[in-house]
PDB file of N, CA and C in Angstrom:
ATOM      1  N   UNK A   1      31.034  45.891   7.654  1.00  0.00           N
ATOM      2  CA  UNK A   1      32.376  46.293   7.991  1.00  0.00           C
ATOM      3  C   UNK A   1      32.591  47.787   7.713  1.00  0.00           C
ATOM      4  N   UNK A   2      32.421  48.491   6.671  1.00  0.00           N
ATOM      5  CA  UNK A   2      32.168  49.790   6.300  1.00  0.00           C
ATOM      6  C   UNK A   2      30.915  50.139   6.748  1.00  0.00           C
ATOM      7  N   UNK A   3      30.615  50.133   7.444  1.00  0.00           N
ATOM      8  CA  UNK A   3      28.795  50.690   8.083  1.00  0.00           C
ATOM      9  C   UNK A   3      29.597  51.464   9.096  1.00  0.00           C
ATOM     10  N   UNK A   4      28.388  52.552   9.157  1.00  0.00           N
ATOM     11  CA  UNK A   4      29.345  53.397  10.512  1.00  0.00           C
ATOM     12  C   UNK A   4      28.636  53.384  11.790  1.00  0.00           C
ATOM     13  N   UNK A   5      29.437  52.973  12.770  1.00  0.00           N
ATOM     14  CA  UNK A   5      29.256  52.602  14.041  1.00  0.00           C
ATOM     15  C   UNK A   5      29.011  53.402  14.998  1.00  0.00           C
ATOM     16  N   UNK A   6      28.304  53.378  15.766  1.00  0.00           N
ATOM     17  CA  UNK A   6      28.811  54.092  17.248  1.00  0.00           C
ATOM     18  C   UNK A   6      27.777  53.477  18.771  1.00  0.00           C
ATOM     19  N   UNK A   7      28.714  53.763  19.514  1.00  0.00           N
ATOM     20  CA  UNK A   7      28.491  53.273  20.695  1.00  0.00           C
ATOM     21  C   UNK A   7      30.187  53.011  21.179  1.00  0.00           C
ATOM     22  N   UNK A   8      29.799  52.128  22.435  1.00  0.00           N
ATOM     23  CA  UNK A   8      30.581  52.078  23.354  1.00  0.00           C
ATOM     24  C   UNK A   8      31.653  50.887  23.059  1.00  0.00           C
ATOM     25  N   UNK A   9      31.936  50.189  22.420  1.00  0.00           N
ATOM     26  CA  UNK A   9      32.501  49.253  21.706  1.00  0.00           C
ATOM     27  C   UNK A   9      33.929  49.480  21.428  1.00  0.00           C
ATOM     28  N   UNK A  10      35.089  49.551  21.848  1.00  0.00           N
ATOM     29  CA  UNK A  10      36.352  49.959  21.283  1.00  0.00           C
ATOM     30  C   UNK A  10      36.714  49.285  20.326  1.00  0.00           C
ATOM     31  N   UNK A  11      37.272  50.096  19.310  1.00  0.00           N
ATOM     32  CA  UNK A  11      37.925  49.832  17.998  1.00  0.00           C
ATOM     33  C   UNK A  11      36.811  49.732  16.827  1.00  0.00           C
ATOM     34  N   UNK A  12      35.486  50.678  17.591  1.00  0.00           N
ATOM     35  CA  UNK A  12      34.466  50.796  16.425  1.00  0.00           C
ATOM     36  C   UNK A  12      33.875  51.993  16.325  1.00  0.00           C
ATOM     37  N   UNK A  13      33.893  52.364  14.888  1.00  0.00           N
ATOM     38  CA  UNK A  13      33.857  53.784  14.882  1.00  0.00           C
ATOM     39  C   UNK A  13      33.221  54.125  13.376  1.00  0.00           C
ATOM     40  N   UNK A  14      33.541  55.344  13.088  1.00  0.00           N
ATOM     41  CA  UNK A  14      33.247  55.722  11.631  1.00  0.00           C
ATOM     42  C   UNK A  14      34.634  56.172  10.901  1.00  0.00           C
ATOM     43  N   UNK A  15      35.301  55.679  11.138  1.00  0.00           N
ATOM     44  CA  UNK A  15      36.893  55.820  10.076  1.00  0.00           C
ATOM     45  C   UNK A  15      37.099  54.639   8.904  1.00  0.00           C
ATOM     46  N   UNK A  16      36.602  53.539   9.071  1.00  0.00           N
ATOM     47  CA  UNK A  16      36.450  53.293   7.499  1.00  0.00           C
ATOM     48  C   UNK A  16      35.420  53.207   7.023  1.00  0.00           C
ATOM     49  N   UNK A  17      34.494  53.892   7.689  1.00  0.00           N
ATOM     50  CA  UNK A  17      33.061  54.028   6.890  1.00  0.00           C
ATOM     51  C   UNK A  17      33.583  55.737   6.001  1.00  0.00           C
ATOM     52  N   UNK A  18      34.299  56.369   6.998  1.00  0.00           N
ATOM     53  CA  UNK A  18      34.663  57.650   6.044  1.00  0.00           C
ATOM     54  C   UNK A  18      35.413  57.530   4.859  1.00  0.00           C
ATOM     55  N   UNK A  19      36.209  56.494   4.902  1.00  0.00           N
ATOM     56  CA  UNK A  19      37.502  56.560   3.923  1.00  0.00           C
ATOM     57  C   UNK A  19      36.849  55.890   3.002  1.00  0.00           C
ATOM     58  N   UNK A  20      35.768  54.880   3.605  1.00  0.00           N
ATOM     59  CA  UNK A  20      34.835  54.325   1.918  1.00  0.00           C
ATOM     60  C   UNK A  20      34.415  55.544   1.501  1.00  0.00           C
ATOM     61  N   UNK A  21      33.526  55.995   1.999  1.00  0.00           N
ATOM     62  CA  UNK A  21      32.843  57.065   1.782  1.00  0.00           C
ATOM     63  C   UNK A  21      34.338  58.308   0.438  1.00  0.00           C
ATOM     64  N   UNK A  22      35.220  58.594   0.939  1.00  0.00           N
ATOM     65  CA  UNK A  22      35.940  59.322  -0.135  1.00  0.00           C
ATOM     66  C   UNK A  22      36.334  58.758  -1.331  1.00  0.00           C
ATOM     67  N   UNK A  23      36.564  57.257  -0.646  1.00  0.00           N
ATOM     68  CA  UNK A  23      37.151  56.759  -1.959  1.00  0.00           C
ATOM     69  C   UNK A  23      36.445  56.537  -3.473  1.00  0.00           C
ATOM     70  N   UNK A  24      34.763  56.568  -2.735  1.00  0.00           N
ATOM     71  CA  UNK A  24      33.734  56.048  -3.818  1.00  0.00           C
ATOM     72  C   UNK A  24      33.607  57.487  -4.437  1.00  0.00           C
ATOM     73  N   UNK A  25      33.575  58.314  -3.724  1.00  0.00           N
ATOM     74  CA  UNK A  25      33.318  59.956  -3.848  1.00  0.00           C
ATOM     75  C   UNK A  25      34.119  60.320  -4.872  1.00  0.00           C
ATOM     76  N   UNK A  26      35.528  59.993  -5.037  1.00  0.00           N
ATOM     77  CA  UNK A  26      36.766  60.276  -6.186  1.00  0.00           C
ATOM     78  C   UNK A  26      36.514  58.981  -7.067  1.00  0.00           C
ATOM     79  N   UNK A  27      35.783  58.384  -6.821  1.00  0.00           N
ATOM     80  CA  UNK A  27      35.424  57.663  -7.945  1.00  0.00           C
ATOM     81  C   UNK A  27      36.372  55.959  -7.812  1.00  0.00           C
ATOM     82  N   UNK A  28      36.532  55.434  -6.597  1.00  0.00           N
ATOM     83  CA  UNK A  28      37.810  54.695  -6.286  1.00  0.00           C
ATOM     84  C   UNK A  28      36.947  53.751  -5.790  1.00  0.00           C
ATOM     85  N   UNK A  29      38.032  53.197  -4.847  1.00  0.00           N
ATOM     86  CA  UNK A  29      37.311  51.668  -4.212  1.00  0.00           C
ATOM     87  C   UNK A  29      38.236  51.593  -3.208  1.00  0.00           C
ATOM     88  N   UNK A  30      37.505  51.261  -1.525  1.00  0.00           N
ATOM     89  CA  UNK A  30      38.197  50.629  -0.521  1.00  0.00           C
ATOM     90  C   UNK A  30      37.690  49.176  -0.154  1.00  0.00           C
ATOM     91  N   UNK A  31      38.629  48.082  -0.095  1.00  0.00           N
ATOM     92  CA  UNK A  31      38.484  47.133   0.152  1.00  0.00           C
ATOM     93  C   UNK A  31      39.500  46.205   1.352  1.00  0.00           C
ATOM     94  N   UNK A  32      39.114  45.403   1.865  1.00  0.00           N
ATOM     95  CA  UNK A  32      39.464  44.330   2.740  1.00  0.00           C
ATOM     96  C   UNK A  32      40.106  43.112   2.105  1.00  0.00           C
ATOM     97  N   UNK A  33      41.638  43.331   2.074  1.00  0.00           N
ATOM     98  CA  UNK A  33      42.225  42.091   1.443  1.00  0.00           C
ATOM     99  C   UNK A  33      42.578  41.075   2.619  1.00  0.00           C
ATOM    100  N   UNK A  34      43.113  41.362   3.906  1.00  0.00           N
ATOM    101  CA  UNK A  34      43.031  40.239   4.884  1.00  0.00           C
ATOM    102  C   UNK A  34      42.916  40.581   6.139  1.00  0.00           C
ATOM    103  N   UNK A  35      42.685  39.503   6.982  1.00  0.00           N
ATOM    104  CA  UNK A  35      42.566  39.759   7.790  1.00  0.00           C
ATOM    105  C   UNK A  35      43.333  39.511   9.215  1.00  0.00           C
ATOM    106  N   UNK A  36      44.593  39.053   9.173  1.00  0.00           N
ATOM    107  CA  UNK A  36      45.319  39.257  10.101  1.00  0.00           C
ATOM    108  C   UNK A  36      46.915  39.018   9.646  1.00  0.00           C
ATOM    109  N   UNK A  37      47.301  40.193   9.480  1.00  0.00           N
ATOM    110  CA  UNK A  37      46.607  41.795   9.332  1.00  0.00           C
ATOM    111  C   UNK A  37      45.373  42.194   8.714  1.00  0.00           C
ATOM    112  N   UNK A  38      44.979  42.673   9.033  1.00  0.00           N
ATOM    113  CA  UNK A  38      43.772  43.175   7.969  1.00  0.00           C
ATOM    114  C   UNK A  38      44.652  44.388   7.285  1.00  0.00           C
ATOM    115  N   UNK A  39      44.078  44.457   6.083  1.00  0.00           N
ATOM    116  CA  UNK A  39      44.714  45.398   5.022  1.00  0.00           C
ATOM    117  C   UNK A  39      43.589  45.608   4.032  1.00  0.00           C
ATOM    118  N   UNK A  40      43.343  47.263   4.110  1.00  0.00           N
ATOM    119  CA  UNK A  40      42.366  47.949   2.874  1.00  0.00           C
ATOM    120  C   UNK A  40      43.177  48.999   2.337  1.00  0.00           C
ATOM    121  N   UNK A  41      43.825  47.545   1.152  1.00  0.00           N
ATOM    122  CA  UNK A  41      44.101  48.620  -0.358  1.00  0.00           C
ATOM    123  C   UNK A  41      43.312  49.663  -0.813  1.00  0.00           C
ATOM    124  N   UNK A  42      43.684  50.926  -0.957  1.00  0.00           N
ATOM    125  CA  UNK A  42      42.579  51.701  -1.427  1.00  0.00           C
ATOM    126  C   UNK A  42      43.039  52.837  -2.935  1.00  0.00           C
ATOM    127  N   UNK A  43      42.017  52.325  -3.796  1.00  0.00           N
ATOM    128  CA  UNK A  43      42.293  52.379  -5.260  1.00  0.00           C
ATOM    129  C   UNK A  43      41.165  53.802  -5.544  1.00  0.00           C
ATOM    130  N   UNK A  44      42.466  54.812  -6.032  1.00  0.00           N
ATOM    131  CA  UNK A  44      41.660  55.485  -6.699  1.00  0.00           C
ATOM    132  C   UNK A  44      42.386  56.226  -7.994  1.00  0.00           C
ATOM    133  N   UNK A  45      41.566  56.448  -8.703  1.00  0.00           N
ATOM    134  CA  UNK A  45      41.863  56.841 -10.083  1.00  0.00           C
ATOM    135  C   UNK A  45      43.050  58.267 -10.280  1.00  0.00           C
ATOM    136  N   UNK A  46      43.727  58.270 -10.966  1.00  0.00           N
ATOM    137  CA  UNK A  46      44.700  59.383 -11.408  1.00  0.00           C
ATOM    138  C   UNK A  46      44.180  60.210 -12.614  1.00  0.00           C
ATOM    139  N   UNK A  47      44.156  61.247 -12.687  1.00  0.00           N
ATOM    140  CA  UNK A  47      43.423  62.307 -14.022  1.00  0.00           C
ATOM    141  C   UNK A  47      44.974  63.147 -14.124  1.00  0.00           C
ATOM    142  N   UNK A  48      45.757  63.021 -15.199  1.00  0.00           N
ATOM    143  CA  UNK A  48      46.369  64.476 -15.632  1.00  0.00           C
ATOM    144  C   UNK A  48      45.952  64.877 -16.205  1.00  0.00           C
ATOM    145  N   UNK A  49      46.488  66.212 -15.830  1.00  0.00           N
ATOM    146  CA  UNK A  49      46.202  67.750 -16.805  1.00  0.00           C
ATOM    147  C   UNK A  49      46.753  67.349 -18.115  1.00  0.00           C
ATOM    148  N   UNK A  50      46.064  68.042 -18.713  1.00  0.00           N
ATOM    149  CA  UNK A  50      46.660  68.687 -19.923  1.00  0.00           C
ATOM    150  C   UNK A  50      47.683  69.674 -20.174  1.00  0.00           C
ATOM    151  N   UNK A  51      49.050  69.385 -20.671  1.00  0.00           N
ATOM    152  CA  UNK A  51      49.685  69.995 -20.622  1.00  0.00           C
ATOM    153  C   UNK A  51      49.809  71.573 -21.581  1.00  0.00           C
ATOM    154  N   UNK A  52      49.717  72.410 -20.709  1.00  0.00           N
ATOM    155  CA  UNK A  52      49.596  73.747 -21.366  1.00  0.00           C
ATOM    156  C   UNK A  52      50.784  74.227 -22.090  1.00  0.00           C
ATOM    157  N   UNK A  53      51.056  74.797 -23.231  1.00  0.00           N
ATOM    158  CA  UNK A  53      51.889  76.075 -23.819  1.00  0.00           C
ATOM    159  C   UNK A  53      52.988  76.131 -22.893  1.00  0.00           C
ATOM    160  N   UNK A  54      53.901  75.973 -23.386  1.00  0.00           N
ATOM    161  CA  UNK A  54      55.330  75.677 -22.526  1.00  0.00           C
ATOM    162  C   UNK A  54      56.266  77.140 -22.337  1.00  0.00           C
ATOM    163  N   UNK A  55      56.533  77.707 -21.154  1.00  0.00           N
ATOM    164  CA  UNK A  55      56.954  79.036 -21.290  1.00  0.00           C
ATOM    165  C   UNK A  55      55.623  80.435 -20.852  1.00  0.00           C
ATOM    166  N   UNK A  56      54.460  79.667 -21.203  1.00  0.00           N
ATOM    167  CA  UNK A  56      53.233  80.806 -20.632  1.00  0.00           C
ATOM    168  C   UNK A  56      53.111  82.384 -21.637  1.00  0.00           C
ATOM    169  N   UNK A  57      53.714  81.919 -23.034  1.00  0.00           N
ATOM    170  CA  UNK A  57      53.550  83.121 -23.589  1.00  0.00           C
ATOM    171  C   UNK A  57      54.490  82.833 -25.111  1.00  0.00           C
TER     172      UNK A  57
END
């Protein structure tokens, strides 16, 4: 399902082979919760900063 496709086939392509591809990249996860609709929740991690010196001086 995430494999990337091509040929002549409509509605097959490399767009959720890309978006796996980022999500694993940021360290996340795309997945297939159903299928009609089909729906891929896609989970990826949050990092805050560290909050710096308030005012800059």
């Amino acid at each position: 399902m995430f494999d990337r496709h091509t040929g002549a086939a409509p509605g097959f392509g490399i767009g959720l082979f890309l978006a796996r591809d980022l999500a694993v990249t940021l360290g996340g996860r795309l997945s297939l919760t159903g299928r009609r609709p089909a729906t891929f929740p896609l989970l990826v991690p949050v990092r805050q900063e560290e909050a710096g010196p308030a005012g800059g001086g």
